[in-house]
PDB file of N, CA and C in Angstrom:
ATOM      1  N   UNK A   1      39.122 -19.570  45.325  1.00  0.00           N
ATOM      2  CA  UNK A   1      37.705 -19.477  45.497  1.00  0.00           C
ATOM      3  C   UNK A   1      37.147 -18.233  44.796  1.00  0.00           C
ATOM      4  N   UNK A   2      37.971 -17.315  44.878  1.00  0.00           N
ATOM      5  CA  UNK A   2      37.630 -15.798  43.706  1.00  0.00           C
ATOM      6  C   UNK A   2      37.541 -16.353  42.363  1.00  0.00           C
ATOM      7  N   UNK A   3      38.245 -17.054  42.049  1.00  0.00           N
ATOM      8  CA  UNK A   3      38.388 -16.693  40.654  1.00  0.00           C
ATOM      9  C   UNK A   3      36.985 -18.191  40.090  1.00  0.00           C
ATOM     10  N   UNK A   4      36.717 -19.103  40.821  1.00  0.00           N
ATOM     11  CA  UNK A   4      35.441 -19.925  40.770  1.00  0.00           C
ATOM     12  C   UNK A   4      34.351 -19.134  40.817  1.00  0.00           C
ATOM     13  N   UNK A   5      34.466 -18.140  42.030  1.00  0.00           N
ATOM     14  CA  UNK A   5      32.586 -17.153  41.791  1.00  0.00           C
ATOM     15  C   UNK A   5      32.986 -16.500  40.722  1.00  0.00           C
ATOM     16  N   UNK A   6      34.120 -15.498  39.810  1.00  0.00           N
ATOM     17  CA  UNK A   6      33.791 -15.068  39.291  1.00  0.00           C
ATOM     18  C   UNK A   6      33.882 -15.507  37.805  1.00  0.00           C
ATOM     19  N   UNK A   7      34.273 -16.961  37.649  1.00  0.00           N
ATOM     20  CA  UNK A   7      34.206 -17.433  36.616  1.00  0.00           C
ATOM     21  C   UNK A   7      32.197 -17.989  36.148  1.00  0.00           C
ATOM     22  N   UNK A   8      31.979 -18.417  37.559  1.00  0.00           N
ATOM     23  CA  UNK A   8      30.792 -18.232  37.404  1.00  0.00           C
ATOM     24  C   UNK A   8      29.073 -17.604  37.096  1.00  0.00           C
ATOM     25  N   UNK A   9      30.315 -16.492  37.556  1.00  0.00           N
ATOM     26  CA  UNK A   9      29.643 -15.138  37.157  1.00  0.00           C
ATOM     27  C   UNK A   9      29.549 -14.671  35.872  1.00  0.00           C
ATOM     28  N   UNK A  10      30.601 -14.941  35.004  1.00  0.00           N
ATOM     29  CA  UNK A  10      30.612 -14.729  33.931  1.00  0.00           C
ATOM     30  C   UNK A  10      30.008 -15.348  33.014  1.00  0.00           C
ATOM     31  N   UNK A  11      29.665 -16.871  33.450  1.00  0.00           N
ATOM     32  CA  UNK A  11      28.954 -17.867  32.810  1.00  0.00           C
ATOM     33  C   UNK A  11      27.661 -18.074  33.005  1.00  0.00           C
ATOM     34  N   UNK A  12      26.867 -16.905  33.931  1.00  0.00           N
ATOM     35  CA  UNK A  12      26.097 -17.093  34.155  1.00  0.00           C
ATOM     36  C   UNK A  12      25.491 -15.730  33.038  1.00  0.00           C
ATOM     37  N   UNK A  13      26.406 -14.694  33.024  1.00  0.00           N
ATOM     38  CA  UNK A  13      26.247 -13.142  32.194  1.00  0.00           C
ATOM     39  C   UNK A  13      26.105 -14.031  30.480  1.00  0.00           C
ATOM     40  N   UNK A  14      27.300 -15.229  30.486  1.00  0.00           N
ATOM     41  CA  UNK A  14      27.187 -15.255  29.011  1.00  0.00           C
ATOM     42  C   UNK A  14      25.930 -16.257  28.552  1.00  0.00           C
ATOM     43  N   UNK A  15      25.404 -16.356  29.489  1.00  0.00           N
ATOM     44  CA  UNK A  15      24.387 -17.762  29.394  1.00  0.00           C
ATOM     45  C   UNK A  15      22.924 -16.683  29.048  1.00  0.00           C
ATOM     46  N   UNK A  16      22.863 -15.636  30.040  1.00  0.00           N
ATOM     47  CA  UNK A  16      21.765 -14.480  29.909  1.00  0.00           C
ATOM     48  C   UNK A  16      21.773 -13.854  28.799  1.00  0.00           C
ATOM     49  N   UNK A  17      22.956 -13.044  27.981  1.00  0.00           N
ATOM     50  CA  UNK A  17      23.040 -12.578  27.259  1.00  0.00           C
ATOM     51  C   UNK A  17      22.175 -12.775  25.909  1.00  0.00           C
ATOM     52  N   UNK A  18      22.539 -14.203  25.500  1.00  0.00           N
ATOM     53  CA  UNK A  18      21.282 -14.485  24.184  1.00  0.00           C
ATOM     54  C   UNK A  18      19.597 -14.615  24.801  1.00  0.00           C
ATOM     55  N   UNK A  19      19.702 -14.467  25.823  1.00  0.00           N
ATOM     56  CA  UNK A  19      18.135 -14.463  26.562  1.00  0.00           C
ATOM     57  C   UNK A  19      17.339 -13.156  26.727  1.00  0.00           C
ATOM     58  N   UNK A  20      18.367 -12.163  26.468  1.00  0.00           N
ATOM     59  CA  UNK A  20      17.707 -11.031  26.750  1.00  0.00           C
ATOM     60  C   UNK A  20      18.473  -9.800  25.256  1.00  0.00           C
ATOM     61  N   UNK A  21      19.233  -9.889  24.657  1.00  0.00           N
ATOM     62  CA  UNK A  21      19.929  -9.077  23.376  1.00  0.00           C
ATOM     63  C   UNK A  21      20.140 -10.698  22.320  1.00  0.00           C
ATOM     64  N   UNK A  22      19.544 -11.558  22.006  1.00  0.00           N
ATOM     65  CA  UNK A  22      20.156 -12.757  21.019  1.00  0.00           C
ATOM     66  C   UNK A  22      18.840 -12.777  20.662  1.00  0.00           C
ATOM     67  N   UNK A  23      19.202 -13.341  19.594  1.00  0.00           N
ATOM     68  CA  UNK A  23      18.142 -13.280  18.482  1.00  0.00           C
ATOM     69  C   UNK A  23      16.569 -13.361  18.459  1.00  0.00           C
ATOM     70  N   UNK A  24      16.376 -14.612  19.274  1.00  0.00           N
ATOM     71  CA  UNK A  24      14.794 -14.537  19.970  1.00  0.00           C
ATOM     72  C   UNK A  24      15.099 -14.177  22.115  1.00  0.00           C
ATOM     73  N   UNK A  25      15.386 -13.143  22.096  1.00  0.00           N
ATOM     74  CA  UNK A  25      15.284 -12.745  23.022  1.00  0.00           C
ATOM     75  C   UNK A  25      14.282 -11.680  23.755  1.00  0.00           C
ATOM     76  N   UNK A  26      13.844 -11.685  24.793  1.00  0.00           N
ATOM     77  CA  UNK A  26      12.824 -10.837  25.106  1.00  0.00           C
ATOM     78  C   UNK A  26      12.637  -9.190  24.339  1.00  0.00           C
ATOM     79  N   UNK A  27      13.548  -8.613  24.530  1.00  0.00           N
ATOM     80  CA  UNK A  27      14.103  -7.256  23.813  1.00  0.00           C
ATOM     81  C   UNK A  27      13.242  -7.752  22.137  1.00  0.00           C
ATOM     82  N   UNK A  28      13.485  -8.431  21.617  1.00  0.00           N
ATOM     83  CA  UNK A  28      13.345  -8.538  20.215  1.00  0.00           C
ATOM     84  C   UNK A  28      11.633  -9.347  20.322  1.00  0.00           C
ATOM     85  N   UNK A  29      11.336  -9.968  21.311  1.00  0.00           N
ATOM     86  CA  UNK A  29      10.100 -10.217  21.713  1.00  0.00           C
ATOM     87  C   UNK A  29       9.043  -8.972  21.653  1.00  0.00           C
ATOM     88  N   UNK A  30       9.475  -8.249  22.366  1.00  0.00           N
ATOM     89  CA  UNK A  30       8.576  -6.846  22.464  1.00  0.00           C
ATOM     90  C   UNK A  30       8.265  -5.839  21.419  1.00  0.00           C
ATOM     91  N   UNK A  31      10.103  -5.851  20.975  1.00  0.00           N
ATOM     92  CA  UNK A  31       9.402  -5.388  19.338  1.00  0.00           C
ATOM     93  C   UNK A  31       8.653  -5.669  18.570  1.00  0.00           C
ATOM     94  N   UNK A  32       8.640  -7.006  18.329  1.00  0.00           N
ATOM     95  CA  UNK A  32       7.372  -7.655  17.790  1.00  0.00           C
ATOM     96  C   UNK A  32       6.283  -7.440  18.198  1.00  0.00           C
ATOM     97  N   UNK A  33       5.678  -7.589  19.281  1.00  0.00           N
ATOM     98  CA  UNK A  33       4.470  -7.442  20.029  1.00  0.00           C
ATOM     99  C   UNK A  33       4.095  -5.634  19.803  1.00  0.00           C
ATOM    100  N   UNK A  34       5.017  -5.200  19.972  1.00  0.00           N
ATOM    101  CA  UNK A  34       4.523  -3.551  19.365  1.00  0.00           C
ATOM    102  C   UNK A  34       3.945  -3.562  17.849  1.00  0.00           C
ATOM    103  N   UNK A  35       5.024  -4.166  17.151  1.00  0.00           N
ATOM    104  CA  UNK A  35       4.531  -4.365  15.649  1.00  0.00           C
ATOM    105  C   UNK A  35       3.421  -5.073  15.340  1.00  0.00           C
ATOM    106  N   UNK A  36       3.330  -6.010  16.024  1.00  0.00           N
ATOM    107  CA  UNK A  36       2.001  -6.670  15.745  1.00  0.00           C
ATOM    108  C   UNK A  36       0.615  -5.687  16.248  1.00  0.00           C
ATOM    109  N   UNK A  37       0.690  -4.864  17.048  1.00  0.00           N
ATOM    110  CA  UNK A  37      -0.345  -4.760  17.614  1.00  0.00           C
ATOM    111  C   UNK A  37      -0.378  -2.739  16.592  1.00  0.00           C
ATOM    112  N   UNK A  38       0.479  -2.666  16.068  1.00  0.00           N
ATOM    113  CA  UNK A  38       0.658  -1.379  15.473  1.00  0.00           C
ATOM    114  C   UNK A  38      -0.166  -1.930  14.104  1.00  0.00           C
ATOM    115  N   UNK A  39      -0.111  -3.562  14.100  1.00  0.00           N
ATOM    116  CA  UNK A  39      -0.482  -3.610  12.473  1.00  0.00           C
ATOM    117  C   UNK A  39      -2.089  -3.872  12.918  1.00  0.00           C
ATOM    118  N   UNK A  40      -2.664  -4.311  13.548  1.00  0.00           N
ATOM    119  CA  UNK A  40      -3.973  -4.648  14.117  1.00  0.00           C
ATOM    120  C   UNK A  40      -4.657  -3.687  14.314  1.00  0.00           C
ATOM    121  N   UNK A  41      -3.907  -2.453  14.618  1.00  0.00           N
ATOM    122  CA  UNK A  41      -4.609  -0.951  14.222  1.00  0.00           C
ATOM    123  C   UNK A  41      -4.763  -1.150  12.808  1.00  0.00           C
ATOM    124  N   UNK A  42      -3.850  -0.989  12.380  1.00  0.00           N
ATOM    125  CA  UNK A  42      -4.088  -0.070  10.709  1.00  0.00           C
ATOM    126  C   UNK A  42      -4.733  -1.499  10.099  1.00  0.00           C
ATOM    127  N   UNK A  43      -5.539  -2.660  10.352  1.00  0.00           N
ATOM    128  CA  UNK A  43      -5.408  -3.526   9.792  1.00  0.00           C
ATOM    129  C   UNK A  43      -7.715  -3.504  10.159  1.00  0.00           C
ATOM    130  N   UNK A  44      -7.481  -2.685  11.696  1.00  0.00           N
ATOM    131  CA  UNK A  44      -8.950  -2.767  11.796  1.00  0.00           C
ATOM    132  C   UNK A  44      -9.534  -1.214  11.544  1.00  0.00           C
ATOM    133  N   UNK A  45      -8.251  -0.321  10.869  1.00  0.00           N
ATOM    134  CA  UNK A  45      -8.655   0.519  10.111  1.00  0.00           C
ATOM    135  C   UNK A  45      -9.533   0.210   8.848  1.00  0.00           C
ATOM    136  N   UNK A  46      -8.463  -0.253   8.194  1.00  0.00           N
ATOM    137  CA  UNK A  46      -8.819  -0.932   6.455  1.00  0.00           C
ATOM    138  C   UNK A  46     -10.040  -1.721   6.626  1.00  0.00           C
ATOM    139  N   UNK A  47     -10.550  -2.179   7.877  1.00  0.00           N
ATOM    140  CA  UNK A  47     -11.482  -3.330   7.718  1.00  0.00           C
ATOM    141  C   UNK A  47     -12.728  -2.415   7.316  1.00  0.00           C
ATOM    142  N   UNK A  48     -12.792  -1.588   8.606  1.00  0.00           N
ATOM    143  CA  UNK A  48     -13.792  -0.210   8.599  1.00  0.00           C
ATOM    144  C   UNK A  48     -13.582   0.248   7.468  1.00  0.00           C
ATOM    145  N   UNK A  49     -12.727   0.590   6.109  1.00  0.00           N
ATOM    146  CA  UNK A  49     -12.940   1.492   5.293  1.00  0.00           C
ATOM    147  C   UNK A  49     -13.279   0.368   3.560  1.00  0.00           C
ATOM    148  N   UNK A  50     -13.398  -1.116   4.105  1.00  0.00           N
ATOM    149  CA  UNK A  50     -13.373  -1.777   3.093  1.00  0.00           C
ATOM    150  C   UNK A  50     -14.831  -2.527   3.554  1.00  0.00           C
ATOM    151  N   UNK A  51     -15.272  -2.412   4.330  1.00  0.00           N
ATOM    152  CA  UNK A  51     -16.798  -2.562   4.753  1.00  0.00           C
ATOM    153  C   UNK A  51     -17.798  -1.231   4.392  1.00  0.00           C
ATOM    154  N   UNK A  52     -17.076  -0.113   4.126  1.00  0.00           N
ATOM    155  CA  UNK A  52     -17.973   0.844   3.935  1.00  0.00           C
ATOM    156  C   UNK A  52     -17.887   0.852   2.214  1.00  0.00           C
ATOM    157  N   UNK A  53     -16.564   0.344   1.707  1.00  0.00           N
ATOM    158  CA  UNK A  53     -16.195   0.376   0.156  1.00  0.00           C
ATOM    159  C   UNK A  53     -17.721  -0.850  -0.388  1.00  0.00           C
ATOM    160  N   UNK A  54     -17.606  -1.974   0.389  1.00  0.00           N
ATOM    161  CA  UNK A  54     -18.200  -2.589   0.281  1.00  0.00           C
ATOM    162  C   UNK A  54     -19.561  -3.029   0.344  1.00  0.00           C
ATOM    163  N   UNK A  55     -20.178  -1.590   1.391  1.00  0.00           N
ATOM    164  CA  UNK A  55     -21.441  -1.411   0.984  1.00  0.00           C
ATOM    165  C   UNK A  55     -21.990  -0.649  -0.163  1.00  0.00           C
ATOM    166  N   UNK A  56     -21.135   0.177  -0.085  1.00  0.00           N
ATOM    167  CA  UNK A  56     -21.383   1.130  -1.394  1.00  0.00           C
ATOM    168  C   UNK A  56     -21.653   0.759  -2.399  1.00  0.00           C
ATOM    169  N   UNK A  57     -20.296  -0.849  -2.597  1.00  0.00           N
ATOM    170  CA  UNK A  57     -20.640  -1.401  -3.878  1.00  0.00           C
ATOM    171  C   UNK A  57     -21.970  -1.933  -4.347  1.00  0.00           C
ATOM    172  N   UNK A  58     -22.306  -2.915  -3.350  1.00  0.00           N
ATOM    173  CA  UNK A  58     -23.463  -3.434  -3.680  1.00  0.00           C
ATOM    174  C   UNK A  58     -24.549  -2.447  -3.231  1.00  0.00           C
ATOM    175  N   UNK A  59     -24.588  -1.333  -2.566  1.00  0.00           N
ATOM    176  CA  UNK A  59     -25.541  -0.292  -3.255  1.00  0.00           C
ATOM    177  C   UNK A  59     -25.933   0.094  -4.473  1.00  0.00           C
ATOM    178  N   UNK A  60     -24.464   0.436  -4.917  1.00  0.00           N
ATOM    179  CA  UNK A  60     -24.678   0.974  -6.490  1.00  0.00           C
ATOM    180  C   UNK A  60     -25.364  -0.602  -7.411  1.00  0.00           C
ATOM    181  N   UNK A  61     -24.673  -1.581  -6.540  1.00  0.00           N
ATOM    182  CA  UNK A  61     -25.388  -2.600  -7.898  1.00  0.00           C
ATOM    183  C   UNK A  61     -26.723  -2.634  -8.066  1.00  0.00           C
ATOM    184  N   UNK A  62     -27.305  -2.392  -6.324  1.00  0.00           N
ATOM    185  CA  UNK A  62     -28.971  -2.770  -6.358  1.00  0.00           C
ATOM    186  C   UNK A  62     -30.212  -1.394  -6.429  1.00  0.00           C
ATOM    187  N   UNK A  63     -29.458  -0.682  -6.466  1.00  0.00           N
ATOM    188  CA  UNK A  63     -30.458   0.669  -6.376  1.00  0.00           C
ATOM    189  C   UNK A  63     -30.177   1.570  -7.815  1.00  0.00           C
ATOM    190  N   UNK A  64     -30.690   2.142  -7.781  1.00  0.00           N
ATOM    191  CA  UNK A  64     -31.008   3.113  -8.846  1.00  0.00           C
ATOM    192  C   UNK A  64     -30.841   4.643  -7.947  1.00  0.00           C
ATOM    193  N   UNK A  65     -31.120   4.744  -6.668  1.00  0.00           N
ATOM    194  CA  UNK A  65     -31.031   5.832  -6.123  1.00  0.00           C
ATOM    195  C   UNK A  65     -29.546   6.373  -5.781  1.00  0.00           C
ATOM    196  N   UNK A  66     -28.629   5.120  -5.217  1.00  0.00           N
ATOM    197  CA  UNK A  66     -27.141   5.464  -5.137  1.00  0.00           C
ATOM    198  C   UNK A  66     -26.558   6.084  -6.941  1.00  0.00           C
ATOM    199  N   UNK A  67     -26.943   5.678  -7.608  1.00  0.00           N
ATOM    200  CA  UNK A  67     -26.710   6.330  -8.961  1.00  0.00           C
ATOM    201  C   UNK A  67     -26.749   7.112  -9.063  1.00  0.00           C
ATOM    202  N   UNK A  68     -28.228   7.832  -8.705  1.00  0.00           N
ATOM    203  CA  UNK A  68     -28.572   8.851  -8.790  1.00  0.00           C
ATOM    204  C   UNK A  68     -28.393   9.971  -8.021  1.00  0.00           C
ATOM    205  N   UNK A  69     -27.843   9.571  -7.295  1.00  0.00           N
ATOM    206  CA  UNK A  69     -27.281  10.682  -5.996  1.00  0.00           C
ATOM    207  C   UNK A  69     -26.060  10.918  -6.154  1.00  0.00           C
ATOM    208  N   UNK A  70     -24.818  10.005  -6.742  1.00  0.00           N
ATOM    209  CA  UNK A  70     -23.737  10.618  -7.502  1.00  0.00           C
ATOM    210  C   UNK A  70     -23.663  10.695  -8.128  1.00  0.00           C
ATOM    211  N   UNK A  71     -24.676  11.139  -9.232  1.00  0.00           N
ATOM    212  CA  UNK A  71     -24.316  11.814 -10.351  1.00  0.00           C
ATOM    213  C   UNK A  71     -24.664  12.679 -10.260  1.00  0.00           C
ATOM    214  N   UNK A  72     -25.471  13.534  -9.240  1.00  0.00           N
ATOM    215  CA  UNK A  72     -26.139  14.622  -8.789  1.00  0.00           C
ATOM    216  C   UNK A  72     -24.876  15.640  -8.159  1.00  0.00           C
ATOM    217  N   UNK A  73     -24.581  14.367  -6.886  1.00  0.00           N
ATOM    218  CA  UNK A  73     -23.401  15.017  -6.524  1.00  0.00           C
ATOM    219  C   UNK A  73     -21.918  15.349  -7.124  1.00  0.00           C
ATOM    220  N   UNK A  74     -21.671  14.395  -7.645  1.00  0.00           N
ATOM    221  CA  UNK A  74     -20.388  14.280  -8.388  1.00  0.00           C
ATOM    222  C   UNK A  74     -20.321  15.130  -9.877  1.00  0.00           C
ATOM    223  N   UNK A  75     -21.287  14.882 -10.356  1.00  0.00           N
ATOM    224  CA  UNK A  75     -21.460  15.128 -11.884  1.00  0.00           C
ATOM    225  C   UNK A  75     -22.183  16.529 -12.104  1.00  0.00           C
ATOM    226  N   UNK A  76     -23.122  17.221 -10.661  1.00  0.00           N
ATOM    227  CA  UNK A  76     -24.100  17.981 -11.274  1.00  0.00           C
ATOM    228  C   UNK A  76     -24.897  17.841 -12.608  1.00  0.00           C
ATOM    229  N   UNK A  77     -25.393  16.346 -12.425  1.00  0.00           N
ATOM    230  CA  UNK A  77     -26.350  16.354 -13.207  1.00  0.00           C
ATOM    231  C   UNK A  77     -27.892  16.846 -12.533  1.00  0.00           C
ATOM    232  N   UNK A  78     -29.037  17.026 -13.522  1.00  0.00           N
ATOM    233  CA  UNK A  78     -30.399  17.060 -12.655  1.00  0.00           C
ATOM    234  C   UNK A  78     -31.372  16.118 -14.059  1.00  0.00           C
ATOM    235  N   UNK A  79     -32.631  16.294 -13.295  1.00  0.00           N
ATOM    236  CA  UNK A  79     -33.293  15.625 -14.040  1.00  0.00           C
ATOM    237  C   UNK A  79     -34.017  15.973 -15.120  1.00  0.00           C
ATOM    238  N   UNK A  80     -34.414  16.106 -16.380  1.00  0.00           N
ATOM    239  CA  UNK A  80     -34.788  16.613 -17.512  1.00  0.00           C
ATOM    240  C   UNK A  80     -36.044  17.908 -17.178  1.00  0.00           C
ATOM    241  N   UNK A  81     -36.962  17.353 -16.204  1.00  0.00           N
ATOM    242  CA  UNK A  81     -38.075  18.544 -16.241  1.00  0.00           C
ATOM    243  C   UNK A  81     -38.156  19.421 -14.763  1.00  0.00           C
ATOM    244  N   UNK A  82     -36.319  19.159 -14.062  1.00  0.00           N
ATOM    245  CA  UNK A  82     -36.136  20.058 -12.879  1.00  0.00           C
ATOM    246  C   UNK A  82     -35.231  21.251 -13.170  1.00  0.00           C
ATOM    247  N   UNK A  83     -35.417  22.244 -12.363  1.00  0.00           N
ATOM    248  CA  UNK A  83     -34.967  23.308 -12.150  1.00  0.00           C
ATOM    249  C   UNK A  83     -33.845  23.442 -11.011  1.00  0.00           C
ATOM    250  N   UNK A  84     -32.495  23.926 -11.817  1.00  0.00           N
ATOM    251  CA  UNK A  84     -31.794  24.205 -11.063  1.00  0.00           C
ATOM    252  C   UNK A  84     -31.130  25.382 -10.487  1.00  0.00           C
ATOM    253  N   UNK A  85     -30.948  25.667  -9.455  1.00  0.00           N
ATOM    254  CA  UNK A  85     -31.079  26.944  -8.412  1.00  0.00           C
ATOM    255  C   UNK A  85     -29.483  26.839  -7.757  1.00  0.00           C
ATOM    256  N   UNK A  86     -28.522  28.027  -7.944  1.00  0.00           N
ATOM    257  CA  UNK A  86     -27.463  27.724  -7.626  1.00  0.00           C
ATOM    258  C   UNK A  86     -27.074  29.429  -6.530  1.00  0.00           C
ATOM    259  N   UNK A  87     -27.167  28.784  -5.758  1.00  0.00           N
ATOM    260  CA  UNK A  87     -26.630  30.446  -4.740  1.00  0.00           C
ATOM    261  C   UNK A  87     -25.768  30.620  -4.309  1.00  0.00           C
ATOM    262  N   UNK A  88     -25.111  32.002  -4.858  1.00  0.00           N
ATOM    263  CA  UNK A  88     -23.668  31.908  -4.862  1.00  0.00           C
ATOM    264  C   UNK A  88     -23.440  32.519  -3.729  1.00  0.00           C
ATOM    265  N   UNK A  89     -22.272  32.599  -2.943  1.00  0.00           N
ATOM    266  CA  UNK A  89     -22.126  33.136  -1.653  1.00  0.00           C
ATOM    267  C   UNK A  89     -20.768  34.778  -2.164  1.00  0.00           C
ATOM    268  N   UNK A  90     -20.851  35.491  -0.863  1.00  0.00           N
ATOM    269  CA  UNK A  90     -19.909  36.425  -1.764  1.00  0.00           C
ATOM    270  C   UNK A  90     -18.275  35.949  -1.372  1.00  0.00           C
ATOM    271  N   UNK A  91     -17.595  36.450  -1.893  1.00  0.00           N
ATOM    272  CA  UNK A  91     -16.239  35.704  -1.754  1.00  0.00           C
ATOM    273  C   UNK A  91     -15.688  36.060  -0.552  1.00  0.00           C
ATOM    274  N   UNK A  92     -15.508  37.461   0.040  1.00  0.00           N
ATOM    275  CA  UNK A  92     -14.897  38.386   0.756  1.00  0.00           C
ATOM    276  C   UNK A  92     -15.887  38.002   2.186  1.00  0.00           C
ATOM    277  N   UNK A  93     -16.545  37.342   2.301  1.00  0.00           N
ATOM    278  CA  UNK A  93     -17.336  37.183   3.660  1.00  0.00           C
ATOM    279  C   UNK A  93     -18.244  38.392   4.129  1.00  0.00           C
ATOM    280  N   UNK A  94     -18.784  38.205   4.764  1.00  0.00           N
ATOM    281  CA  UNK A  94     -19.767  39.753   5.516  1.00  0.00           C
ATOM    282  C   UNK A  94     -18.722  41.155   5.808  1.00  0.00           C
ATOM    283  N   UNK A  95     -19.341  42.234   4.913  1.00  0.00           N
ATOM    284  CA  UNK A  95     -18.858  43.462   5.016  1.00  0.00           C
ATOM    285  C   UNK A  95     -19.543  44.181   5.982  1.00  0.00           C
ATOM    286  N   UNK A  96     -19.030  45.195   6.678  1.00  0.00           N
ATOM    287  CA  UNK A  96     -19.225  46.157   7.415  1.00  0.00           C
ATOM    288  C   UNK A  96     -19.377  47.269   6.792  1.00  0.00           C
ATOM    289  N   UNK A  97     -20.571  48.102   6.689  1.00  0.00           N
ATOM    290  CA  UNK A  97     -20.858  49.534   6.132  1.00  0.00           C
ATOM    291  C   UNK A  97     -20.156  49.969   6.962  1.00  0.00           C
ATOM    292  N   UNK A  98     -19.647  51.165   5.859  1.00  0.00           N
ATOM    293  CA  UNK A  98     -18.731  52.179   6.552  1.00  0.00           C
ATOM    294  C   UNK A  98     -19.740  52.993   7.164  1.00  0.00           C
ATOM    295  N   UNK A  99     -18.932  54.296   8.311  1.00  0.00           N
ATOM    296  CA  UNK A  99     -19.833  54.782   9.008  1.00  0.00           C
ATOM    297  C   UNK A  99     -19.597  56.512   8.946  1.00  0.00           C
TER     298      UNK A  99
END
């Protein structure tokens, strides 16, 4: 009668085994579910940074002002009959008179 429970026992360990460490087993279930949900981040990252790519674009197609604001910014360009004013800061930060 021992050696029936514990044959059973064993057949019950080798029956679990691919259910919980075998190939589609829970363990390997969860990894997935981490991965998936690790990619759904970085995936509603890109969405946010390809919706903003994507306004930009069709900014620049329809305006004249997005143009003109990076080339201002980017390029330091200005416009033919403006004046440009550049203030330089000092390098060393605020000095203290000696005393």
């Amino acid at each position: 009668m021992k050696w029936l429970t514990l044959a059973l026992v064993a057949l019950v360990g080798v029956v679990q085994y691919p259910l919980w460490l075998g190939k589609g087993g829970w363990l390997r279930v969860w990894e997935v579910d981490q991965q998936i949900a690790t990619q759904r981040e970085t995936n509603a990252k890109l969405k946010v940074r390809n919706s903003a790519l994507d306004a930009e674009v069709r900014d620049l197609k329809q305006g004249l002002e997005a143009i003109e604001e990076r080339a201002r910014s980017e390029l330091g360009m200005i416009r033919q009959d403006e004046i440009f004013f550049q203030v330089l800061e000092e390098a060393g930060g605020p000095t203290k008179k000696p005393q």
